[in-house]
C-alpha atoms as a PDB file:
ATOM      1  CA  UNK A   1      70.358  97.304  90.887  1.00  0.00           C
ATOM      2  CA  UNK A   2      73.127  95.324  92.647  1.00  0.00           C
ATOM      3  CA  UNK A   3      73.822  93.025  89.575  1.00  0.00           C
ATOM      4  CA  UNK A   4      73.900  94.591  86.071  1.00  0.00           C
ATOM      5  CA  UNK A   5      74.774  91.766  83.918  1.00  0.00           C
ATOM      6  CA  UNK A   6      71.629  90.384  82.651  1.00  0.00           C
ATOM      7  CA  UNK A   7      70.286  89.742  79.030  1.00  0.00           C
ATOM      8  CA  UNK A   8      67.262  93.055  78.595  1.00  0.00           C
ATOM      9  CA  UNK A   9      64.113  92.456  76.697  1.00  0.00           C
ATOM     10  CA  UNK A  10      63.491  95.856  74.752  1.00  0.00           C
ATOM     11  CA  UNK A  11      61.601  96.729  71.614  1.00  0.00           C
ATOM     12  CA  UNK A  12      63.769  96.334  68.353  1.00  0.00           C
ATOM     13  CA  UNK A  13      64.380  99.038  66.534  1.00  0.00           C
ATOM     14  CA  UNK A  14      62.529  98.081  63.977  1.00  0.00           C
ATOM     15  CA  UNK A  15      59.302  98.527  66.242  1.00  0.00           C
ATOM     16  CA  UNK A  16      59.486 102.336  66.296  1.00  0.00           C
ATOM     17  CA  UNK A  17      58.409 104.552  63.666  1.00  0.00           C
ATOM     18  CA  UNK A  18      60.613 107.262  62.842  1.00  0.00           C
ATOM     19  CA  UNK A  19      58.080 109.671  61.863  1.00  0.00           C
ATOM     20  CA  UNK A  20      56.661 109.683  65.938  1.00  0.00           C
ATOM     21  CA  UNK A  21      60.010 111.962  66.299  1.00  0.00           C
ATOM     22  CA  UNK A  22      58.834 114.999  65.192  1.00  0.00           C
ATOM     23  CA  UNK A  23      60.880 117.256  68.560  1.00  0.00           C
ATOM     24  CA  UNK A  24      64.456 118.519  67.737  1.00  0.00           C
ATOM     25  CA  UNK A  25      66.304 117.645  70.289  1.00  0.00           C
ATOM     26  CA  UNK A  26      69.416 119.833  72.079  1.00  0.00           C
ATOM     27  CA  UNK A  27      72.040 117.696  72.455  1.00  0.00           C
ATOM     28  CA  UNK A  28      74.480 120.389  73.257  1.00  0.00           C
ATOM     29  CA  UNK A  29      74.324 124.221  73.230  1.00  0.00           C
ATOM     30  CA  UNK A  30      76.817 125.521  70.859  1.00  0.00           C
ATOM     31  CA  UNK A  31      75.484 129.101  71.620  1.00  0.00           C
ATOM     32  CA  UNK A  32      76.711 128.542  75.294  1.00  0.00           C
ATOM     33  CA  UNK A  33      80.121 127.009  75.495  1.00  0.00           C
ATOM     34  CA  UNK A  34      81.667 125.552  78.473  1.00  0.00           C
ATOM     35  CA  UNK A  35      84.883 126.070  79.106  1.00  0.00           C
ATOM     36  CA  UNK A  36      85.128 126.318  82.869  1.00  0.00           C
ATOM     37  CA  UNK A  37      88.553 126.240  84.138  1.00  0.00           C
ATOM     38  CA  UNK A  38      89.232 123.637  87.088  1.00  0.00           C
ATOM     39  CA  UNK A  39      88.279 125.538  90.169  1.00  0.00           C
ATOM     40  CA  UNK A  40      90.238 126.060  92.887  1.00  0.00           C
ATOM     41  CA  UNK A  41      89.091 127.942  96.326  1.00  0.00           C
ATOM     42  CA  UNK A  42      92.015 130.338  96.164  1.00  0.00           C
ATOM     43  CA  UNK A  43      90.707 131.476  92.043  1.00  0.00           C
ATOM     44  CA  UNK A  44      86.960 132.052  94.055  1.00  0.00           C
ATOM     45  CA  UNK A  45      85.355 135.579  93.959  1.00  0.00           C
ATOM     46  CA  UNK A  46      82.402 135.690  97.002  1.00  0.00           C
ATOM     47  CA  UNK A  47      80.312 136.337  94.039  1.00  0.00           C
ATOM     48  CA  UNK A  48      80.290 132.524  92.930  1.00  0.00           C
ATOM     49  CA  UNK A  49      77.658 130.356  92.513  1.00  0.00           C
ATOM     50  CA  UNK A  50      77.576 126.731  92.616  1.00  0.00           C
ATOM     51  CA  UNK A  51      74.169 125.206  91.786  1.00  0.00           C
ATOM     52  CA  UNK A  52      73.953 121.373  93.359  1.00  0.00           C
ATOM     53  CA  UNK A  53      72.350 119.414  90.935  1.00  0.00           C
ATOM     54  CA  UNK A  54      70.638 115.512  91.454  1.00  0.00           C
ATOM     55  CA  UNK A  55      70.816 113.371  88.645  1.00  0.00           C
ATOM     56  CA  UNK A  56      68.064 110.920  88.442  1.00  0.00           C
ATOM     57  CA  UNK A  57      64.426 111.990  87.980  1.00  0.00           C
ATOM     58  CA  UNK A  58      65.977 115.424  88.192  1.00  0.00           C
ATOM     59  CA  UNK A  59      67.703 116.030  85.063  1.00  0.00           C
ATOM     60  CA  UNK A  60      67.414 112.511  83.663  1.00  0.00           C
ATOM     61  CA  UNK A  61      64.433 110.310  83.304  1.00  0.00           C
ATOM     62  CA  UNK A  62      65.132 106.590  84.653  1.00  0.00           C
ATOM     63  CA  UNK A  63      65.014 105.179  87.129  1.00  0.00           C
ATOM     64  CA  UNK A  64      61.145 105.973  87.038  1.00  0.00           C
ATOM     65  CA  UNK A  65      60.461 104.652  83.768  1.00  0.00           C
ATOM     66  CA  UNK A  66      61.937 101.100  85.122  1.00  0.00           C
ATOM     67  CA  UNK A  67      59.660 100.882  88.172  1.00  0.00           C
ATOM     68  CA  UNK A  68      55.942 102.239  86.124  1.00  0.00           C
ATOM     69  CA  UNK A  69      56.225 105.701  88.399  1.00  0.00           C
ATOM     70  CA  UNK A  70      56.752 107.627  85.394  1.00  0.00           C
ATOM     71  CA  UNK A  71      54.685 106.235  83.359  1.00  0.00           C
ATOM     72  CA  UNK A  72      51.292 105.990  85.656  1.00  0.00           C
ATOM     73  CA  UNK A  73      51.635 109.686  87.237  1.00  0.00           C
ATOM     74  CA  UNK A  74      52.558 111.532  83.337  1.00  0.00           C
ATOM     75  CA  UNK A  75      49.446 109.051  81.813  1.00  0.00           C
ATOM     76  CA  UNK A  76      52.421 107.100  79.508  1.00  0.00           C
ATOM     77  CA  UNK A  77      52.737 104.054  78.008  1.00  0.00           C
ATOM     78  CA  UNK A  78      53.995 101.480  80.555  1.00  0.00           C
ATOM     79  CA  UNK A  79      55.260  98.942  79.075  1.00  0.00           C
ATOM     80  CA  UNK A  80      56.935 101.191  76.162  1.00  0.00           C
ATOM     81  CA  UNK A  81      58.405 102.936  79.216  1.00  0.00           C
ATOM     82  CA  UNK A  82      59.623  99.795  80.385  1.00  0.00           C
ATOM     83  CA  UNK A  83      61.453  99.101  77.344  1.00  0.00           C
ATOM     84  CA  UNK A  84      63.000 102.347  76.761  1.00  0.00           C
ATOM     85  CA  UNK A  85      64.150 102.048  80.611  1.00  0.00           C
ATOM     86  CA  UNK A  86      66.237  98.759  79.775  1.00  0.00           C
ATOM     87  CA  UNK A  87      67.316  99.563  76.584  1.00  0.00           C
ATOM     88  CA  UNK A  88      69.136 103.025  78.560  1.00  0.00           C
ATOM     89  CA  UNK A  89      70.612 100.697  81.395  1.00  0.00           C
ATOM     90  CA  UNK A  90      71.759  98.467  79.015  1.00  0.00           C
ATOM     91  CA  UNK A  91      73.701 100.848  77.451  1.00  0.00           C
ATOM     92  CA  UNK A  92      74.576 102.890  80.420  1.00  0.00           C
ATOM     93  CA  UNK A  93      76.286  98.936  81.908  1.00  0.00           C
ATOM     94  CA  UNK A  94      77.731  98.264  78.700  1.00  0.00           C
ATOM     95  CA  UNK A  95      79.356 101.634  77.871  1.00  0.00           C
ATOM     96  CA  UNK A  96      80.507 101.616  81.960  1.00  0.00           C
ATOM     97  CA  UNK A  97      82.078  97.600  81.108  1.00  0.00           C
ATOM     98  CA  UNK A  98      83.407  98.324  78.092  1.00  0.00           C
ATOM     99  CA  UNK A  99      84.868 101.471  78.034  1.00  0.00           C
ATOM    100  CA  UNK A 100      85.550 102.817  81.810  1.00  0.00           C
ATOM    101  CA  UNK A 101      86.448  99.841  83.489  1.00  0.00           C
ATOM    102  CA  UNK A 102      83.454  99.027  85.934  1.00  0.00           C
ATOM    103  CA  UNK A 103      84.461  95.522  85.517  1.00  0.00           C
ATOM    104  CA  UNK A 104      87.475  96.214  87.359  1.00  0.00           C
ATOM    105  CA  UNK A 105      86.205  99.508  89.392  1.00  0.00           C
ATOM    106  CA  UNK A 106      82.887  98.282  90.629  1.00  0.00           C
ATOM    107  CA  UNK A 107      84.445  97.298  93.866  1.00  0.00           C
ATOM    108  CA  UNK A 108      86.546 100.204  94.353  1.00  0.00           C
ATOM    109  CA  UNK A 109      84.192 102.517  93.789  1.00  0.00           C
ATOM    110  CA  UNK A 110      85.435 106.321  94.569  1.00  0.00           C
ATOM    111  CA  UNK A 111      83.499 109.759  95.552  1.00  0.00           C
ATOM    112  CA  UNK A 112      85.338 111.629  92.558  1.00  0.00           C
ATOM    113  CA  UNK A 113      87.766 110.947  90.089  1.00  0.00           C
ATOM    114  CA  UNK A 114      90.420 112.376  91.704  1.00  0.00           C
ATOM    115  CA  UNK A 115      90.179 110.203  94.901  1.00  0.00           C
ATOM    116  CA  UNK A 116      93.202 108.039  93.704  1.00  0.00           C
ATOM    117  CA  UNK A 117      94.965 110.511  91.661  1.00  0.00           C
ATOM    118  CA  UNK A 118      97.680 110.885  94.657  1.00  0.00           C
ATOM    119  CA  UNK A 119      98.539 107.303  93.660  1.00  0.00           C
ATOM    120  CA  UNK A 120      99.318 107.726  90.266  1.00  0.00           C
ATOM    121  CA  UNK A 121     103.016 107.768  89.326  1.00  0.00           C
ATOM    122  CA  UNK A 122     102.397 109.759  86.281  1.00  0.00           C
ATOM    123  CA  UNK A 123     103.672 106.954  83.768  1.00  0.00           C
ATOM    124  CA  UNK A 124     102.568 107.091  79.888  1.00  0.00           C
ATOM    125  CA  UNK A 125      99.500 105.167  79.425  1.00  0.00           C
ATOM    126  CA  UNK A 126      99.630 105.033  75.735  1.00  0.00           C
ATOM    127  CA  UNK A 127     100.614 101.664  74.944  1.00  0.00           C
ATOM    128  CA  UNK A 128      99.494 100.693  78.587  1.00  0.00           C
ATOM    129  CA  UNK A 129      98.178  97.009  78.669  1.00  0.00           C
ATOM    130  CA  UNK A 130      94.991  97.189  80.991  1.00  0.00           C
ATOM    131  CA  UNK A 131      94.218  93.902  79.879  1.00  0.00           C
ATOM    132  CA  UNK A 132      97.075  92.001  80.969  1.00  0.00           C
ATOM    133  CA  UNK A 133      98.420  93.984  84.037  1.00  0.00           C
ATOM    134  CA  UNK A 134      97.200  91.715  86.994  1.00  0.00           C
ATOM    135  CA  UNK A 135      95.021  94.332  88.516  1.00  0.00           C
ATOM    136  CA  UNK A 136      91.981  92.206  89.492  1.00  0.00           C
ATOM    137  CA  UNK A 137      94.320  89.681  92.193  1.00  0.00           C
ATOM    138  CA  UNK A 138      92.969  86.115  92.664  1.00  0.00           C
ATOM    139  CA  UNK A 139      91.548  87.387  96.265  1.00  0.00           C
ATOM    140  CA  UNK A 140      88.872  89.474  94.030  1.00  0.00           C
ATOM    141  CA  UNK A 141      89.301  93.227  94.312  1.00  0.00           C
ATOM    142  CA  UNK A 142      86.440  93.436  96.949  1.00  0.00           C
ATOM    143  CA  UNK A 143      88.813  92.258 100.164  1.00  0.00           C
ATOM    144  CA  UNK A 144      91.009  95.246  99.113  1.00  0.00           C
ATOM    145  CA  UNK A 145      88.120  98.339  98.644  1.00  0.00           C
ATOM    146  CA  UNK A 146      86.080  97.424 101.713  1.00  0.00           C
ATOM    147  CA  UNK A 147      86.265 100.564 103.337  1.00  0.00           C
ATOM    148  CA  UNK A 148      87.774 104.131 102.437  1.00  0.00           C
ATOM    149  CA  UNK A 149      90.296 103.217 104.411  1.00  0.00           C
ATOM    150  CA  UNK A 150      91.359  99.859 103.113  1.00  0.00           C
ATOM    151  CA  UNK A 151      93.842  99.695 100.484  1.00  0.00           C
ATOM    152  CA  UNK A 152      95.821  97.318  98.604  1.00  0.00           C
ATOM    153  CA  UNK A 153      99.585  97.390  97.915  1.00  0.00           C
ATOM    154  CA  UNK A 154     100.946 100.279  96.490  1.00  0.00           C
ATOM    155  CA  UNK A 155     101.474  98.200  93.198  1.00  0.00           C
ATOM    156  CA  UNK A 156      98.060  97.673  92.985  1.00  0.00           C
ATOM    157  CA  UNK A 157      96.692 101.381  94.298  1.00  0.00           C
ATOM    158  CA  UNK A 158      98.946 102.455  91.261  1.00  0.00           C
ATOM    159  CA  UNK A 159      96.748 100.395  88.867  1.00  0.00           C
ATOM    160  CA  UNK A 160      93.831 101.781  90.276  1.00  0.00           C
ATOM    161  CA  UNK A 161      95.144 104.938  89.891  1.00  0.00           C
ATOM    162  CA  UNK A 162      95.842 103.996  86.453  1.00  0.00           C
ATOM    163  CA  UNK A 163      92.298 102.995  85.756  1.00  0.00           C
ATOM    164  CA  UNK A 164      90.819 106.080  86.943  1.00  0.00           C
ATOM    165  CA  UNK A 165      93.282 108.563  84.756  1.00  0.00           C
ATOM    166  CA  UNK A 166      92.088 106.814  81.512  1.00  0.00           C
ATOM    167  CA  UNK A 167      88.371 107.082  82.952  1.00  0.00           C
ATOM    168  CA  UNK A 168      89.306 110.624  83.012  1.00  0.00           C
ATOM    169  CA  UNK A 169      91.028 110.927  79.841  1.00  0.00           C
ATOM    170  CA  UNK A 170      88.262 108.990  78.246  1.00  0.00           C
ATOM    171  CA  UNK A 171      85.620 111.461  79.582  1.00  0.00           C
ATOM    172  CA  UNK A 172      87.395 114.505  78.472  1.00  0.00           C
ATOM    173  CA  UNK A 173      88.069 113.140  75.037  1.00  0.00           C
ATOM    174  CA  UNK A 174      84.473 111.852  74.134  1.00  0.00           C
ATOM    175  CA  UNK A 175      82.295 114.205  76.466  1.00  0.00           C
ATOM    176  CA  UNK A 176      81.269 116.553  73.192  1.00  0.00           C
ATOM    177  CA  UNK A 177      81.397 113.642  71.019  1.00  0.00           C
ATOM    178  CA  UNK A 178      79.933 110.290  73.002  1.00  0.00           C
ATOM    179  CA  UNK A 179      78.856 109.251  69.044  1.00  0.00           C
ATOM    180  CA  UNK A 180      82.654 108.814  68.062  1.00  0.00           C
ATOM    181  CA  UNK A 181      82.873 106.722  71.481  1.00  0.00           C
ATOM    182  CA  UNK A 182      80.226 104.652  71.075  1.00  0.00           C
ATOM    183  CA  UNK A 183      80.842 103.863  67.498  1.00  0.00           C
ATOM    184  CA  UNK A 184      78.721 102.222  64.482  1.00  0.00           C
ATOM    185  CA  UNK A 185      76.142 100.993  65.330  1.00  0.00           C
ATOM    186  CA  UNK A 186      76.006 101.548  68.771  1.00  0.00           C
ATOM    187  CA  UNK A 187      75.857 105.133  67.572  1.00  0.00           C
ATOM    188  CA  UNK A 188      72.672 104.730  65.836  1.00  0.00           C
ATOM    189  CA  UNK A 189      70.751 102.624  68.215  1.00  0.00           C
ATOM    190  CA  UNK A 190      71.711 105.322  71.033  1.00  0.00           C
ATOM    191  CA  UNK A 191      70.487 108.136  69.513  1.00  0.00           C
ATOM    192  CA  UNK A 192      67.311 106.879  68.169  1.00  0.00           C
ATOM    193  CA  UNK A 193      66.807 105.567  72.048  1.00  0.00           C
ATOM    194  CA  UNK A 194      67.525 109.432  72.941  1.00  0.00           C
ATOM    195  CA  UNK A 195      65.302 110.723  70.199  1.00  0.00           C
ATOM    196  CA  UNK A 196      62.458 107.784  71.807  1.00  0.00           C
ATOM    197  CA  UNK A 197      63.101 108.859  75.307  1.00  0.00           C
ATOM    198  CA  UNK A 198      62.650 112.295  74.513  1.00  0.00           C
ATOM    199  CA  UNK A 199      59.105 111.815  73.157  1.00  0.00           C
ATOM    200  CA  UNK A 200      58.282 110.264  76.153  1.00  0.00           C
ATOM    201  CA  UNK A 201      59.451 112.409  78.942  1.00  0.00           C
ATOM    202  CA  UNK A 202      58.036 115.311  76.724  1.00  0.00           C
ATOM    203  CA  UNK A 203      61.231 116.906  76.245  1.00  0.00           C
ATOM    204  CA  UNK A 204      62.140 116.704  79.647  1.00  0.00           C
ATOM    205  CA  UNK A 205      65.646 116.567  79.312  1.00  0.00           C
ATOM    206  CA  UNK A 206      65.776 119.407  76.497  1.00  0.00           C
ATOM    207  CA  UNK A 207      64.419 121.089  79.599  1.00  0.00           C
ATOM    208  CA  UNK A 208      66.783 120.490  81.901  1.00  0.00           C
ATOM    209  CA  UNK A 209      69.965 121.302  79.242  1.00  0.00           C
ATOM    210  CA  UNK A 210      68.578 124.630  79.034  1.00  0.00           C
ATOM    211  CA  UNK A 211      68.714 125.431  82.529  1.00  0.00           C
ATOM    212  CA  UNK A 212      72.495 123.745  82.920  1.00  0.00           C
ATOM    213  CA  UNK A 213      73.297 126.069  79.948  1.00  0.00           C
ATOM    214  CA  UNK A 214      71.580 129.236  80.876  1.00  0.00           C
ATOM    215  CA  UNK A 215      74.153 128.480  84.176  1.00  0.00           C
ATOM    216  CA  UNK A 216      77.038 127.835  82.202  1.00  0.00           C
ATOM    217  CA  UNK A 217      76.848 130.691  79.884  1.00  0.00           C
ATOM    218  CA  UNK A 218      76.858 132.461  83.139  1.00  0.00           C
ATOM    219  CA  UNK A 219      80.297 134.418  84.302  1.00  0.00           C
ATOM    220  CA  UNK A 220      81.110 132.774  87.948  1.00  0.00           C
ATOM    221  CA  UNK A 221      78.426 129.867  88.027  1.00  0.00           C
ATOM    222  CA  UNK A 222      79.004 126.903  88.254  1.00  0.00           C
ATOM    223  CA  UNK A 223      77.071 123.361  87.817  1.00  0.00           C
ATOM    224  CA  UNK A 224      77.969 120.441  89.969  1.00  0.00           C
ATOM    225  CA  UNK A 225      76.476 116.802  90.504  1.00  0.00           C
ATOM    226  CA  UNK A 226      75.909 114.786  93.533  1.00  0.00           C
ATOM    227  CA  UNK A 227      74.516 111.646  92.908  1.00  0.00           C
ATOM    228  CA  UNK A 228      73.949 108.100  94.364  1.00  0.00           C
ATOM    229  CA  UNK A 229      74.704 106.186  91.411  1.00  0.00           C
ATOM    230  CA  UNK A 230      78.461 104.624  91.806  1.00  0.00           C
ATOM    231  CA  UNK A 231      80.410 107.018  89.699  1.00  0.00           C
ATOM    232  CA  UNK A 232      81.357 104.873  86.662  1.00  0.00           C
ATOM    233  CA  UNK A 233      77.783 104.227  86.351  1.00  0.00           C
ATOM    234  CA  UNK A 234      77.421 108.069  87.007  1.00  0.00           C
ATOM    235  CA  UNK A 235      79.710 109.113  84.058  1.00  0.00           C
ATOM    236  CA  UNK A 236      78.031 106.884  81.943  1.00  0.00           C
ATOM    237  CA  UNK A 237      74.684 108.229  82.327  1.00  0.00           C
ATOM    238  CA  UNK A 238      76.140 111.231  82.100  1.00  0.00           C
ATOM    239  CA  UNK A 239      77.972 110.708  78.958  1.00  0.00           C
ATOM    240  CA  UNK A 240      74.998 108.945  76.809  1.00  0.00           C
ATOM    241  CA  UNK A 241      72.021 111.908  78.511  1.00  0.00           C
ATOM    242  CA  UNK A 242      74.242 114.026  76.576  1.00  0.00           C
ATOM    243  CA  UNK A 243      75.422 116.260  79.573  1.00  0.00           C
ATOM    244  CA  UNK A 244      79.480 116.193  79.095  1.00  0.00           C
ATOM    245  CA  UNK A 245      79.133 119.965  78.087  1.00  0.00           C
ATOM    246  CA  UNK A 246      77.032 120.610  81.645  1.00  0.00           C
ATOM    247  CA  UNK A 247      79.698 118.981  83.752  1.00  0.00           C
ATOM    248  CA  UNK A 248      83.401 118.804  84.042  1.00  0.00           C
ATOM    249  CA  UNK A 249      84.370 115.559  85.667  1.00  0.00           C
ATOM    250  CA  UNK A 250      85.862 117.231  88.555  1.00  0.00           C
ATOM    251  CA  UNK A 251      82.142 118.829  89.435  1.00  0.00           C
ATOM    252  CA  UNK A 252      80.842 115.570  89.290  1.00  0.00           C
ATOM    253  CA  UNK A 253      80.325 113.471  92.954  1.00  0.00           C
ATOM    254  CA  UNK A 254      78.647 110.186  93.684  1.00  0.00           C
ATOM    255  CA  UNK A 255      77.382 109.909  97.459  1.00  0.00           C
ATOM    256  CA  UNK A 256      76.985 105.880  96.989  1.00  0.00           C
ATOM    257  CA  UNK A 257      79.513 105.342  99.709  1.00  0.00           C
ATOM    258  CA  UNK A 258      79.449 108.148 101.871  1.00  0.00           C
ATOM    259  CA  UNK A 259      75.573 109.881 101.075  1.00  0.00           C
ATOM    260  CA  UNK A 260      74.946 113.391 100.146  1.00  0.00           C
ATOM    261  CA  UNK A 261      75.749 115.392 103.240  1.00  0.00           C
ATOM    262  CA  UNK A 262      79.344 114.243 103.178  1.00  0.00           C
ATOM    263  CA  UNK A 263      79.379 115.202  99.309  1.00  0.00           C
ATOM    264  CA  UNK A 264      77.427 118.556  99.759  1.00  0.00           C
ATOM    265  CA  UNK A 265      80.723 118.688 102.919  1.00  0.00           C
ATOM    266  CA  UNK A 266      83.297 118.083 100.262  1.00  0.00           C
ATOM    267  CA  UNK A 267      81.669 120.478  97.731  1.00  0.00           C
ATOM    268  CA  UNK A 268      81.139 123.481 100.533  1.00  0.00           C
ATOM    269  CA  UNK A 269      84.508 123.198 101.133  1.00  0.00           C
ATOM    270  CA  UNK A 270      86.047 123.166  97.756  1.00  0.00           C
ATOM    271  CA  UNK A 271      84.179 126.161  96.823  1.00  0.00           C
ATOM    272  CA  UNK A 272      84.432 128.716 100.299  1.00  0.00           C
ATOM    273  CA  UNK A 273      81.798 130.133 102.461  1.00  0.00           C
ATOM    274  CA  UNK A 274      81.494 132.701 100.207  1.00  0.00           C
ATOM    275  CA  UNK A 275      79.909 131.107  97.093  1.00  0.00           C
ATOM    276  CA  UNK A 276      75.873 130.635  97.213  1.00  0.00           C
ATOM    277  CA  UNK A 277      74.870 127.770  96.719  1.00  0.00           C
ATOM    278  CA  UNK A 278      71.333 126.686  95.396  1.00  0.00           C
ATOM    279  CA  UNK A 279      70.282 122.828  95.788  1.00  0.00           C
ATOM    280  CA  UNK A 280      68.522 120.983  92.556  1.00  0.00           C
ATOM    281  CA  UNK A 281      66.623 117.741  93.182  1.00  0.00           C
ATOM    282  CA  UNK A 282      63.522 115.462  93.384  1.00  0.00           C
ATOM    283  CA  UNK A 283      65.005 113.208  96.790  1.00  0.00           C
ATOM    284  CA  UNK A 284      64.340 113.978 100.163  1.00  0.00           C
ATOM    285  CA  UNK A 285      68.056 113.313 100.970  1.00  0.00           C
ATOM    286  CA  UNK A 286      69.032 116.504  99.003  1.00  0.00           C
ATOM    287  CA  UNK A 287      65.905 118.972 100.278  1.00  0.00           C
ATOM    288  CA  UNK A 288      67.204 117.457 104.026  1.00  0.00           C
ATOM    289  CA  UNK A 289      70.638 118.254 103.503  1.00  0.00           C
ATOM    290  CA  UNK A 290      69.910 121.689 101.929  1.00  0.00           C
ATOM    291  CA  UNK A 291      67.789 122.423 104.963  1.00  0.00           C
ATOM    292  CA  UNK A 292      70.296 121.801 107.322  1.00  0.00           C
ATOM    293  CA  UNK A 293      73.006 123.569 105.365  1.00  0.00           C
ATOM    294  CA  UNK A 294      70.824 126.451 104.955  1.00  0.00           C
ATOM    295  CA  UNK A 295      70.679 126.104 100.893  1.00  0.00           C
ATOM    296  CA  UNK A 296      68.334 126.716  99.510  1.00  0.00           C
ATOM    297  CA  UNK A 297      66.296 124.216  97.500  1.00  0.00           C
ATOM    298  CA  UNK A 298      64.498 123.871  94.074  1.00  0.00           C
ATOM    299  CA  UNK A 299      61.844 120.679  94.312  1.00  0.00           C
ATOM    300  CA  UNK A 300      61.617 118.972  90.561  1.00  0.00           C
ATOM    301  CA  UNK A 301      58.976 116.794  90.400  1.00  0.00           C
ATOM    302  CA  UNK A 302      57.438 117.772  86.970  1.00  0.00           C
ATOM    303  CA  UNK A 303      59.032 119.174  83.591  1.00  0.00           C
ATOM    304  CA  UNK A 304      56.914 122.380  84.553  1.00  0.00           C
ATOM    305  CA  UNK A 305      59.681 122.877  87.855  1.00  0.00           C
ATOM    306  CA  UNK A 306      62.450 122.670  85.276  1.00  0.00           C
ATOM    307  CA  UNK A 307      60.651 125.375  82.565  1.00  0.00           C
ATOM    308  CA  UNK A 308      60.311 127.218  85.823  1.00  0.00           C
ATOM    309  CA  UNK A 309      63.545 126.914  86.913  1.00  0.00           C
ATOM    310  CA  UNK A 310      64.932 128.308  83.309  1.00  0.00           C
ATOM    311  CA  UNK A 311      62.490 131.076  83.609  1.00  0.00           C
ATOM    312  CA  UNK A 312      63.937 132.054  86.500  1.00  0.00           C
ATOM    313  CA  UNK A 313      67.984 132.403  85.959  1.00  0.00           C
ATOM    314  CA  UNK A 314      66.578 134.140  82.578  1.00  0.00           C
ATOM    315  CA  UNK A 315      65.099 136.585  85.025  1.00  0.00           C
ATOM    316  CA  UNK A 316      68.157 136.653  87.032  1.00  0.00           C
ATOM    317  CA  UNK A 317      66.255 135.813  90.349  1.00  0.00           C
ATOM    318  CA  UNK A 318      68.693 132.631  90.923  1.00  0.00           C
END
């Protein structure tokens, strides 16, 4: 989806009947809390291990339920699918505009959030005025981010910087709480689309928070996302699926500009040749990669794969 700003037909609210909702859902696991502290490859035992999760049709349902895959291989409605699919990237686009800057970041799009940091002269943001500081120059910001290797002045790398500490901030802030970021009554509409898309997907991502947990509640594991959404976009999806407890921001990667390998690169070398590593995903990119890394790789192409999946780090075999 190159452009995202577009008016989305969905079904009102007013079209869904509560009582269909019948599943508690899991929107976090207070049983299992996550506190992982940042990792560094010095703090690594060779005991650690990093499982390389996907994103999309992996742990989230969405991209599917846009383009009728979904919804003609599970036997779903399609055109409720439909619906439920732009309802989510409307709010995915509008949280990513509103909140985390995509307006100004979409050109400059980075690998991880930390990809500026080096940039950042530390200043208080508090009373910062994002609004008004010049950032986007009358060139357009896309002259300056065409390659890794392009950059701006260093005034304006600083308020890039700038941007991507308060995405960061921002994250960290509202990543057990997206309800308090979103606010009334964005609040309400988003989790009665979450309670929706779970009926759907048949719990699928209840599914998929239980493996992430079962991994996080584990001592030296570690959960980590590659994905090929930009990562604004990523975060986004990541904050309204409910899965700010699964992933720090640091463990989280978007291969948009540089694809998977280079990520899967970035991630082998952040964590040592000692950690294991186990690959997560539905893509072909991410079995390839695996395969050539020597990882090896868990295929999710039904909810059954991630039950499966749970079953086995319950059973210690992962």
């Amino acid at each position: 989806y190159n452009s995202h700003h577009y008016n989305s037909p969905y079904l009102p609210s007013s079209n869904i009947s509560p009582a269909a909702i019948t599943a508690p859902l899991a929107y976090q696991h207070p049983e299992h809390p996550v506190m992982l502290p940042n990792h560094s490859p010095e703090s690594h035992t060779g005991k650690e291990r990093v499982f390389i999760w996907d994103l999309d049709e992996t742990i989230i349902i969405f991209h599917s339920l846009l383009t009728g895959t979904f919804s003609s291989r599970f036997g779903k409605d399609s055109s409720k699918a439909v619906s439920l699919g732009l309802w989510m990237e409307e709010m995915i686009f509008n949280l990513a505009d509103s909140r985390l800057f995509f307006n100004d970041l979409e050109e400059c799009d980075q690998v991880h959030i930390d990809d500026v940091a080096s940039d950042d002269n530390g200043q208080d943001l508090s009373t910062y005025n994002f609004g008004s500081d010049g950032f986007q120059s009358p060139a357009g910001a896309s002259s300056l981010c065409l390659g890794s290797g392009v950059h701006g002045g260093v005034d304006w790398m600083r308020k890039l910087a700038f941007r991507y500490r308060r995405v960061k901030e921002i994250y960290n802030t509202y990543k057990n709480n997206v309800g308090g970021l979103l606010a009334s009554p964005k609040r309400e509409e988003w989790l009665q689309l979450r309670r929706e898309m779970e009926v759907l997907t048949d719990l699928w991502l209840t599914q998929a928070l239980k493996a992430l947990a079962l991994i996080n509640s584990r001592p030296n594991c570690v959960n980590v996302l590659v994905t090929t959404t930009q990562l604004i976009p990523a975060l986004s999806k990541v904050l309204l699926y409910g899965l700010g407890s699964a992933f720090p921001i640091e463990n989280i990667y978007s291969a948009t500009k540089t694809g998977k390998e280079s990520c899967f690169e970035r991630v082998s070398q952040r964590f040592g040749r000692r950690a294991v590593y186990v690959v997560i995903g539905d893509g072909a990119e991410e079995e390839a990669v695996a395969k050539k890394k020597n990882m090896p790789f868990w295929r999710v192409s039904c909810r059954a794969d991630l039950e499966a999946l749970s079953h086995a780090l319950e059973l210690d075999y992962l």
